[in-house]
N, C-alpha and C. Protein backbone atom coordinates (compact mmCIF):
# COMPACT_ATOMS: atom_id res chain seq x y z
N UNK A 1 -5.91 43.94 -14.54
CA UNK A 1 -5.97 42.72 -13.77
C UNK A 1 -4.58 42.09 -13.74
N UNK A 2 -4.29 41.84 -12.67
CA UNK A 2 -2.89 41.02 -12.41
C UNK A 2 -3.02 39.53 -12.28
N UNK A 3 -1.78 38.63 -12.67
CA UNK A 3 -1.72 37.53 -12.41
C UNK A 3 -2.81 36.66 -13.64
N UNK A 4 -3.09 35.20 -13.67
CA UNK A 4 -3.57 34.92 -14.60
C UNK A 4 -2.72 34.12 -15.72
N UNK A 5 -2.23 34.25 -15.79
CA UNK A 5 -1.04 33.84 -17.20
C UNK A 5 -0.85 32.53 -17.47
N UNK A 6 -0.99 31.38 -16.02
CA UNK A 6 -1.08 30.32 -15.73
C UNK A 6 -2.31 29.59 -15.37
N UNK A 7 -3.35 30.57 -15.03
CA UNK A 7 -4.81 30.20 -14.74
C UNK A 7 -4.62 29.68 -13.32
N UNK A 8 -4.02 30.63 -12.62
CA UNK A 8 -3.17 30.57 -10.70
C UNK A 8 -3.30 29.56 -10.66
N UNK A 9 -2.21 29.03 -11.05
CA UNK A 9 -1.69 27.18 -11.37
C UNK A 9 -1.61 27.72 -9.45
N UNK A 10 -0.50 28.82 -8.92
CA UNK A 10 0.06 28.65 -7.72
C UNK A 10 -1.57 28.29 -6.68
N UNK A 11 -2.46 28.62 -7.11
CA UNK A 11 -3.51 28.75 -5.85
C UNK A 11 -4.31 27.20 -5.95
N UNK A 12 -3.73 26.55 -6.73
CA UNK A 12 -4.66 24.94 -7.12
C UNK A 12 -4.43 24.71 -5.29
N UNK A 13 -5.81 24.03 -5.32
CA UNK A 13 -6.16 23.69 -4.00
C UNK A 13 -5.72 21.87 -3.44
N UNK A 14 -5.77 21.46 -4.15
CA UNK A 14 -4.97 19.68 -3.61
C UNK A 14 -4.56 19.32 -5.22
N UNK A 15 -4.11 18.10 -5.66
CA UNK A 15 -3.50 17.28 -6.01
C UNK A 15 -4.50 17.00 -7.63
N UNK A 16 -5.41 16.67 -7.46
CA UNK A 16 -6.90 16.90 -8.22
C UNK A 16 -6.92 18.21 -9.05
N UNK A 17 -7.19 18.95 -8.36
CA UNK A 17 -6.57 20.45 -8.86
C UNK A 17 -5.68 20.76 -9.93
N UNK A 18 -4.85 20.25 -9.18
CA UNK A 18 -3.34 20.40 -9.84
C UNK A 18 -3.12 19.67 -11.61
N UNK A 19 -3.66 18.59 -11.30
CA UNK A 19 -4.14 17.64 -12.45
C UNK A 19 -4.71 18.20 -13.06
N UNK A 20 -6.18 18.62 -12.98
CA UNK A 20 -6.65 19.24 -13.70
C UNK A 20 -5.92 20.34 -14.67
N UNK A 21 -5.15 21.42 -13.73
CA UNK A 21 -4.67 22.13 -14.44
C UNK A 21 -3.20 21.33 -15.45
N UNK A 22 -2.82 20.56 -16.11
CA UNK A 22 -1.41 20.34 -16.54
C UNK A 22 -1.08 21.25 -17.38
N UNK A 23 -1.79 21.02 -18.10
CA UNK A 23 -1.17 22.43 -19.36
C UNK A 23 -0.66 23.89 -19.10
N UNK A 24 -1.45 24.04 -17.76
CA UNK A 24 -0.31 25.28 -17.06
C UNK A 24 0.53 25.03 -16.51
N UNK A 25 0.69 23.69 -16.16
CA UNK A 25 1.80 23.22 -15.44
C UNK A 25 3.17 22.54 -16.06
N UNK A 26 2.64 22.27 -17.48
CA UNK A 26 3.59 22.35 -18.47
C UNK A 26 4.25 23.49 -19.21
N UNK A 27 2.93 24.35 -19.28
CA UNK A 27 3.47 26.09 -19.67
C UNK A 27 4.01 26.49 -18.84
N UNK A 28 4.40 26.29 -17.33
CA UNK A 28 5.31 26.87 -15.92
C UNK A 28 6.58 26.47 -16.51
N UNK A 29 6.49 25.07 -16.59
CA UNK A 29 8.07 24.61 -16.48
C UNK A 29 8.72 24.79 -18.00
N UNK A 30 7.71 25.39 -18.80
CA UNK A 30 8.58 25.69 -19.83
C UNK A 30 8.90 27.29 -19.68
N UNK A 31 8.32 27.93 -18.91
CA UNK A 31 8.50 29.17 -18.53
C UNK A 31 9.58 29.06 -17.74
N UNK A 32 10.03 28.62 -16.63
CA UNK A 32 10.96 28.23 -15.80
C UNK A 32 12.38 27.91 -16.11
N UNK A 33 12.27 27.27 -17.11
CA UNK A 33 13.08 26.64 -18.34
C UNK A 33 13.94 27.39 -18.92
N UNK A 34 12.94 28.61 -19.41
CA UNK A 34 13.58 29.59 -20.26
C UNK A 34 14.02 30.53 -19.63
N UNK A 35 14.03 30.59 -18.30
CA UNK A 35 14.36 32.11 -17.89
C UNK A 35 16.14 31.87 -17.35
N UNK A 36 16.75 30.60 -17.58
CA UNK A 36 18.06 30.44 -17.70
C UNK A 36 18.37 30.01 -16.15
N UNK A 37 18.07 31.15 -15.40
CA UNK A 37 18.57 31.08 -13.58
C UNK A 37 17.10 30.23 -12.85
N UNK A 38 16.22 29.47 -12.91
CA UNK A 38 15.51 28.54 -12.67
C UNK A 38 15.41 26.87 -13.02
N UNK A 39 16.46 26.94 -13.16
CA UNK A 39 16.53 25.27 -13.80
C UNK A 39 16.08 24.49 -12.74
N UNK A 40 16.25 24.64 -11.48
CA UNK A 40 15.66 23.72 -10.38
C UNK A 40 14.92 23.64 -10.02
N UNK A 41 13.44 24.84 -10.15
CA UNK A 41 12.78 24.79 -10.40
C UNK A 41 11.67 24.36 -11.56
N UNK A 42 12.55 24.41 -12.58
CA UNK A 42 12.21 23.99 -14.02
C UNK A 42 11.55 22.33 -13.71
N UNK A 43 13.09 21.31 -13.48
CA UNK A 43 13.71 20.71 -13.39
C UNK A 43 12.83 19.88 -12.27
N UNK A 44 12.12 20.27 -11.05
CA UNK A 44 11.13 19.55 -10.02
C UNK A 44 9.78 19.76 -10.71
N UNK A 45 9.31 20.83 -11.37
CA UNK A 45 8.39 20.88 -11.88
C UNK A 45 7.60 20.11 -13.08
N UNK A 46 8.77 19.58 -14.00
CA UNK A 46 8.97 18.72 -15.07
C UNK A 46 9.11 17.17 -14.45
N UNK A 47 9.43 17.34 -12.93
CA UNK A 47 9.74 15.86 -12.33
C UNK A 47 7.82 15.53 -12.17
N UNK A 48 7.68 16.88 -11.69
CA UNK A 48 6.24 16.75 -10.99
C UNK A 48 5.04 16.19 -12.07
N UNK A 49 5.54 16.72 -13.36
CA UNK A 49 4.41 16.01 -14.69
C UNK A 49 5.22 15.18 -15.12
N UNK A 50 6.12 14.26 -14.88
CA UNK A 50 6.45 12.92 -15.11
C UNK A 50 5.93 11.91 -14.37
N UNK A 51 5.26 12.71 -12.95
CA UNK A 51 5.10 11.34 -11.88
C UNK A 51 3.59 11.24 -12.25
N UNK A 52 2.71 12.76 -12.44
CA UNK A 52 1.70 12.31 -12.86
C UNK A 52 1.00 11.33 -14.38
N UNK A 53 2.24 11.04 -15.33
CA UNK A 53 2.12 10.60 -16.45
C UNK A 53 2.27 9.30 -15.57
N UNK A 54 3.09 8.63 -15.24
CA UNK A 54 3.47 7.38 -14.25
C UNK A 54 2.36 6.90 -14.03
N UNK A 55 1.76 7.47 -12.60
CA UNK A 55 0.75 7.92 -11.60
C UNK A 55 -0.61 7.01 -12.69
N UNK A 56 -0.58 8.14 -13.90
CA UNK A 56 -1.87 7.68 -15.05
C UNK A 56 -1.82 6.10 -15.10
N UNK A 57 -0.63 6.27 -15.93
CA UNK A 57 -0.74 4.96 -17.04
C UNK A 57 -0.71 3.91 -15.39
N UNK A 58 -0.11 3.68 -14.43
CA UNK A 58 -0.68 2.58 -13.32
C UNK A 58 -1.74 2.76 -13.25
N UNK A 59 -2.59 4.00 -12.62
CA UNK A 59 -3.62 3.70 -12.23
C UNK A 59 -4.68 3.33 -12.93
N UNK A 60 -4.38 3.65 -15.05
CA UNK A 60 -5.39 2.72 -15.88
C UNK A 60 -5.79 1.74 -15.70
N UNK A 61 -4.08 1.08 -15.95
CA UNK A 61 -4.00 -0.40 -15.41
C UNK A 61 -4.63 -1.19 -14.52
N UNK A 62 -4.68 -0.51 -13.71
CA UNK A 62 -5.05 -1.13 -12.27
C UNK A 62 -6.42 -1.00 -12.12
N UNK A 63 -6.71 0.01 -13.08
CA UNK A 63 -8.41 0.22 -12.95
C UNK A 63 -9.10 -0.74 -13.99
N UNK A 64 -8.66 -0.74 -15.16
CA UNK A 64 -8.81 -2.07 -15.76
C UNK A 64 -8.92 -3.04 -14.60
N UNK A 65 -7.92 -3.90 -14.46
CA UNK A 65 -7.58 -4.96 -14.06
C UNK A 65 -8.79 -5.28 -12.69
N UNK A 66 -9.06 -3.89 -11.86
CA UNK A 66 -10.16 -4.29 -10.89
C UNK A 66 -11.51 -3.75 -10.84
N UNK A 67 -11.97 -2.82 -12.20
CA UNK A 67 -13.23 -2.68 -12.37
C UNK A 67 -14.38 -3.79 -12.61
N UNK A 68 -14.14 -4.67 -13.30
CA UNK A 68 -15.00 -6.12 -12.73
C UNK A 68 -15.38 -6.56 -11.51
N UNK A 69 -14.20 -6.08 -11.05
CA UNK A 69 -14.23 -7.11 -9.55
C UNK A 69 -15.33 -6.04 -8.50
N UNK A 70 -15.02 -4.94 -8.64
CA UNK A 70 -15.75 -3.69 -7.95
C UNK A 70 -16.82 -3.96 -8.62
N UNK A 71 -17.29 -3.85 -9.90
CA UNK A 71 -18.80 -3.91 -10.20
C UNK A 71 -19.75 -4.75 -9.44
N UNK A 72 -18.74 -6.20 -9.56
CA UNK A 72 -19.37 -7.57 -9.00
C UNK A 72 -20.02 -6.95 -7.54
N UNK A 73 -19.00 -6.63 -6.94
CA UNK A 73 -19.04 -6.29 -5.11
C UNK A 73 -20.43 -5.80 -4.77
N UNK A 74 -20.11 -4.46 -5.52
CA UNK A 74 -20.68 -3.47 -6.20
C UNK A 74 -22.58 -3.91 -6.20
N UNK A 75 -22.53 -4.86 -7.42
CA UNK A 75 -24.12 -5.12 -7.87
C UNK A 75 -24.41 -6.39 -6.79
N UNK A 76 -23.72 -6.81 -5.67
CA UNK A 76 -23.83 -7.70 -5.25
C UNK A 76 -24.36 -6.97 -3.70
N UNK A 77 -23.68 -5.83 -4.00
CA UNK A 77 -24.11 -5.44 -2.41
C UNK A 77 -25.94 -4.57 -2.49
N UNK A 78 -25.74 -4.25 -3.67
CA UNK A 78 -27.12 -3.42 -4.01
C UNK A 78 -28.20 -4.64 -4.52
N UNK A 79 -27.93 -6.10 -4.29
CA UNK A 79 -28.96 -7.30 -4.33
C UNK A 79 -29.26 -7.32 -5.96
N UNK A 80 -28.57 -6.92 -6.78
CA UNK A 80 -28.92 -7.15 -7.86
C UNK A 80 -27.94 -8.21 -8.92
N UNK A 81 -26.88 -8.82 -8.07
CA UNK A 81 -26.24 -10.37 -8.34
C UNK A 81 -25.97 -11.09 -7.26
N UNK A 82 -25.32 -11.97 -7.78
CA UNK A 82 -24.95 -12.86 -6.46
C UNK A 82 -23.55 -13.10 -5.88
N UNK A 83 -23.45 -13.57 -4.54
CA UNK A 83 -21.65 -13.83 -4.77
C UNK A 83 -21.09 -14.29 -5.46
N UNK A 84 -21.78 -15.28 -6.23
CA UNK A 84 -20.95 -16.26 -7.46
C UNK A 84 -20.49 -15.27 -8.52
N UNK A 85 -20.97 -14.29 -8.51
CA UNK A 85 -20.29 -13.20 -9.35
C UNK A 85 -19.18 -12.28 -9.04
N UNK A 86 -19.02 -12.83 -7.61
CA UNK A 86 -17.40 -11.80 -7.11
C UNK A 86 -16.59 -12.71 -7.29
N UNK A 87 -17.02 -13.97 -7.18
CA UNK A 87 -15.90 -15.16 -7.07
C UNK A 87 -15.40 -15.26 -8.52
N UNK A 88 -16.49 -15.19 -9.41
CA UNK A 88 -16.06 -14.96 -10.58
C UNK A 88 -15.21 -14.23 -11.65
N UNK A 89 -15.83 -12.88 -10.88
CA UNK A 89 -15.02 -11.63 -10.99
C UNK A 89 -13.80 -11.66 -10.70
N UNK A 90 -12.97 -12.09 -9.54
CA UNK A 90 -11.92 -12.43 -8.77
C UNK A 90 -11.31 -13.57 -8.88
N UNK A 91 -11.88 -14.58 -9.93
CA UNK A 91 -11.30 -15.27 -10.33
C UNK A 91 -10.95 -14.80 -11.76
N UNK A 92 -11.42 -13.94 -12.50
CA UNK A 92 -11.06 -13.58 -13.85
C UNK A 92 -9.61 -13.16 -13.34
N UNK A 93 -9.77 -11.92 -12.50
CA UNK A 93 -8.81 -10.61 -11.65
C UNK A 93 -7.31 -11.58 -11.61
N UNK A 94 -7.79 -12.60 -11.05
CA UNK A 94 -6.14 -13.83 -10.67
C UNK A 94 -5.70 -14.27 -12.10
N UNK A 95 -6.60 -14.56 -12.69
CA UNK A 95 -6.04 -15.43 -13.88
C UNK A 95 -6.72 -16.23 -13.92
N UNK A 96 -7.40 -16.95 -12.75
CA UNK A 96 -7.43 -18.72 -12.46
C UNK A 96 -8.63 -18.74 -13.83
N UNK A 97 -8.60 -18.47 -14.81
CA UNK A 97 -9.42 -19.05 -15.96
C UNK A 97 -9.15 -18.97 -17.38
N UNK A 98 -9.63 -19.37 -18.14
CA UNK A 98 -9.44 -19.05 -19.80
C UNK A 98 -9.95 -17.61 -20.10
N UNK A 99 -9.71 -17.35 -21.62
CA UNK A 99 -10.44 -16.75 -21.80
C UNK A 99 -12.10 -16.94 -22.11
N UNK A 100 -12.70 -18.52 -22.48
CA UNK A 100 -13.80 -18.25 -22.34
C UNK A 100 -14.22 -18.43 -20.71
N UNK A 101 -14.12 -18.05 -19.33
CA UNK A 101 -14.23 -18.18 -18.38
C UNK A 101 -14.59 -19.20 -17.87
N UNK A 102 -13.67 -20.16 -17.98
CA UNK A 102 -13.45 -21.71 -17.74
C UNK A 102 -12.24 -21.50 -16.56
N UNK A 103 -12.71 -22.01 -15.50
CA UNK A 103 -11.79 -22.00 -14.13
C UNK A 103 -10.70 -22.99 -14.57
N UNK A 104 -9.26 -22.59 -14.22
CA UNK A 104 -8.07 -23.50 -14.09
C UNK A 104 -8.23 -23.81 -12.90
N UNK A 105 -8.39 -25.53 -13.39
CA UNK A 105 -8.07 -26.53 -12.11
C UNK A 105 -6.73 -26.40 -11.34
C-alpha cells in the first residue's frame, strides 16, 4: 500500500478537515523542515498551524462571550423564554451590568 504516512493530510477535503487532521499537519512541516531544500514550504505550513492556533483561542473567546446571548435567542425562538431574556442576555454581552446582574444606569 502506498501513501498514508500523513493519514492523506494532501486529500483533506475543506478547512474542517484540515483541522481535524493537525497532528499530520504538524508531522508535514516537521517533515518539510528536515529535508533541508523545503523551508518554504516548511515555513507556510507552520504559518498555516499558527493561524489555526489564533483562529482557536478568538473564536473561544468569542464563543464564550456570545453563547448566552444565542441560547437566549435561541430558547426564545422555540417559546420556551421570553424577550426579557435576550435583553438580558445582551445586556450581560455589553457589560451594561454587575456581576450580580444589576443593569448600569
Amino acid at each position: 500500500m502506498s501513501g498514508g504516512s500523513y493519514n492523506y493530510l494532501y486529500a483533506a477535503a475543506d478547512l474542517e478537515d484540515l483541522q481535524a487532521r493537525r497532528w499530520d499537519l504538524e508531522e508535514m512541516a516537521n517533515r518539510l523542515a528536515g529535508l533541508g531544500y523545503a523551508q518554504d514550504a516548511a515555513r507556510e505550513t507552520e504559518e498555516l498551524l499558527v493561524l489555526y492556533r489564533q483562529w482557536e483561542t478568538r473564536a473561544t473567546v468569542r464563543f464564550a462571550r456570545l453563547s448566552d446571548v444565542w441560547k437566549a435567542v435561541e430558547w426564545w425562538d422555540s417559546n420556551d423564554s421570553s424577550e426579557t431574556r435576550v435583553h438580558e442576555a445582551l445586556a450581560k454581552y455589553r457589560g451594561d451590568h454587575d456581576d450580580t446582574g444589576t443593569p448600569h444606569g
